[in-house]
C-alpha atoms as a PDB file:
ATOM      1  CA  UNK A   1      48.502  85.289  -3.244  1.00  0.00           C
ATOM      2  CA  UNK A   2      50.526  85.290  -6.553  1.00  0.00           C
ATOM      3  CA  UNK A   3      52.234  82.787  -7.816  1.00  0.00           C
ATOM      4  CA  UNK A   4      55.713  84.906  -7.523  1.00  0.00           C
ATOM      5  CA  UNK A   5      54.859  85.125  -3.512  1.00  0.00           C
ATOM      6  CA  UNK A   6      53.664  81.550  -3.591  1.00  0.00           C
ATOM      7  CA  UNK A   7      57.114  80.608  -5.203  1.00  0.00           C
ATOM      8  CA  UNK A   8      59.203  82.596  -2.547  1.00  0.00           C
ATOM      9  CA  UNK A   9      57.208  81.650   0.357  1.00  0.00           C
ATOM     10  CA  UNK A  10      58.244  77.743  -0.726  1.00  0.00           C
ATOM     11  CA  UNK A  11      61.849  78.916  -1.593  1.00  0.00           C
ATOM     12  CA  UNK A  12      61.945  80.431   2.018  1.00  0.00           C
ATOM     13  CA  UNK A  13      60.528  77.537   4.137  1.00  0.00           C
ATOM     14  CA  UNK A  14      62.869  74.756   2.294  1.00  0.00           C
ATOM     15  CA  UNK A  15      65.240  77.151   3.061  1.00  0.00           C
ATOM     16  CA  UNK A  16      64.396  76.706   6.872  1.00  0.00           C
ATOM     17  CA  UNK A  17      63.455  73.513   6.664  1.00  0.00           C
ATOM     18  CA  UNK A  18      67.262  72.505   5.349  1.00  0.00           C
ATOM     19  CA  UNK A  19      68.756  75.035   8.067  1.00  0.00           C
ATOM     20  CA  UNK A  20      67.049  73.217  10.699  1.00  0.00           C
ATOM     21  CA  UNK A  21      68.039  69.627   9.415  1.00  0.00           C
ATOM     22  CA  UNK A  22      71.669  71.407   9.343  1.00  0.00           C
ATOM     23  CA  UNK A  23      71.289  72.392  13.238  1.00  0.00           C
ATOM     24  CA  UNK A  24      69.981  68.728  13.667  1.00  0.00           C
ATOM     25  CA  UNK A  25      72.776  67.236  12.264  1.00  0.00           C
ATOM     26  CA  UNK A  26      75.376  69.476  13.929  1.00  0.00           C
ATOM     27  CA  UNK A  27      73.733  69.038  17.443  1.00  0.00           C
ATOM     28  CA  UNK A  28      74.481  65.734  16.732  1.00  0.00           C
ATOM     29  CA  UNK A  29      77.550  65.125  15.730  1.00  0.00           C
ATOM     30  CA  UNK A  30      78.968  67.356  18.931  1.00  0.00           C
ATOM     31  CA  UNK A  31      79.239  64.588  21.104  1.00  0.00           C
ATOM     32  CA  UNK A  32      81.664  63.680  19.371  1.00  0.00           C
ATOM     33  CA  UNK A  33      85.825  63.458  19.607  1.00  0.00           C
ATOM     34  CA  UNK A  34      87.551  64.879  17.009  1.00  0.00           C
ATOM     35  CA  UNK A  35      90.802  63.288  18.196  1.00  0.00           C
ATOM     36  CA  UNK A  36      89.860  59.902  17.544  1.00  0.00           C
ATOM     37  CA  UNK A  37      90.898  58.210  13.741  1.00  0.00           C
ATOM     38  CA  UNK A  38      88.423  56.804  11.615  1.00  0.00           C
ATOM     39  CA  UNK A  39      88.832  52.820  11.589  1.00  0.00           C
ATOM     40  CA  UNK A  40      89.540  53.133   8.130  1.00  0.00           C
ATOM     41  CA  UNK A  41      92.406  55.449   8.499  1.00  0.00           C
ATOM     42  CA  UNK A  42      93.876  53.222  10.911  1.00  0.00           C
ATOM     43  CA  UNK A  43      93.890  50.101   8.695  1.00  0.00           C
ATOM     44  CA  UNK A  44      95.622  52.541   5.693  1.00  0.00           C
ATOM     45  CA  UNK A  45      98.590  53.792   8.195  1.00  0.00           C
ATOM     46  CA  UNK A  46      98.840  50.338   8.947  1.00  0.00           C
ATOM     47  CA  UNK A  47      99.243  48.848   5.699  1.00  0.00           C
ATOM     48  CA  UNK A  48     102.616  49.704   4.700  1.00  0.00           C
ATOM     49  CA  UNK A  49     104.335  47.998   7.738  1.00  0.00           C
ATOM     50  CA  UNK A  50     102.639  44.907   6.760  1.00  0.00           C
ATOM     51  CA  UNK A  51     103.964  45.403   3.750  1.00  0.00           C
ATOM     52  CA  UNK A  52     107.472  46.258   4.599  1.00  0.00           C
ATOM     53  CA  UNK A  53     107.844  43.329   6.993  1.00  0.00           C
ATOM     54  CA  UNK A  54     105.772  40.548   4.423  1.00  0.00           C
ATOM     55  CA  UNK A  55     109.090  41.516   1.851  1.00  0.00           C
END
């Protein structure tokens, strides 16, 4: 084997490698809501009422 096959046959199973961590991930994360806010998000929208009624 060459070392320009050698190169593409790493290139190629990376490649796989990272499509099949992507289809991991993805699998994963489908059992998931999307509806539901981030915890985060909620404490931001509620922020500015504290706010309003602290003044």
């Amino acid at each position: 084997m060459n070392a320009l096959a050698l190169f593409f046959a790493i290139l190629g199973a990376t490649y796989v490698s990272w499509l099949i961590m992507k289809f991991i991930v993805w699998i994963d994360g489908a059992d998931e809501f999307e509806c539901e806010e981030e915890p985060c998000e909620e404490a931001r929208s509620a922020e500015p009422t504290e706010r309003r009624s602290a003044a």
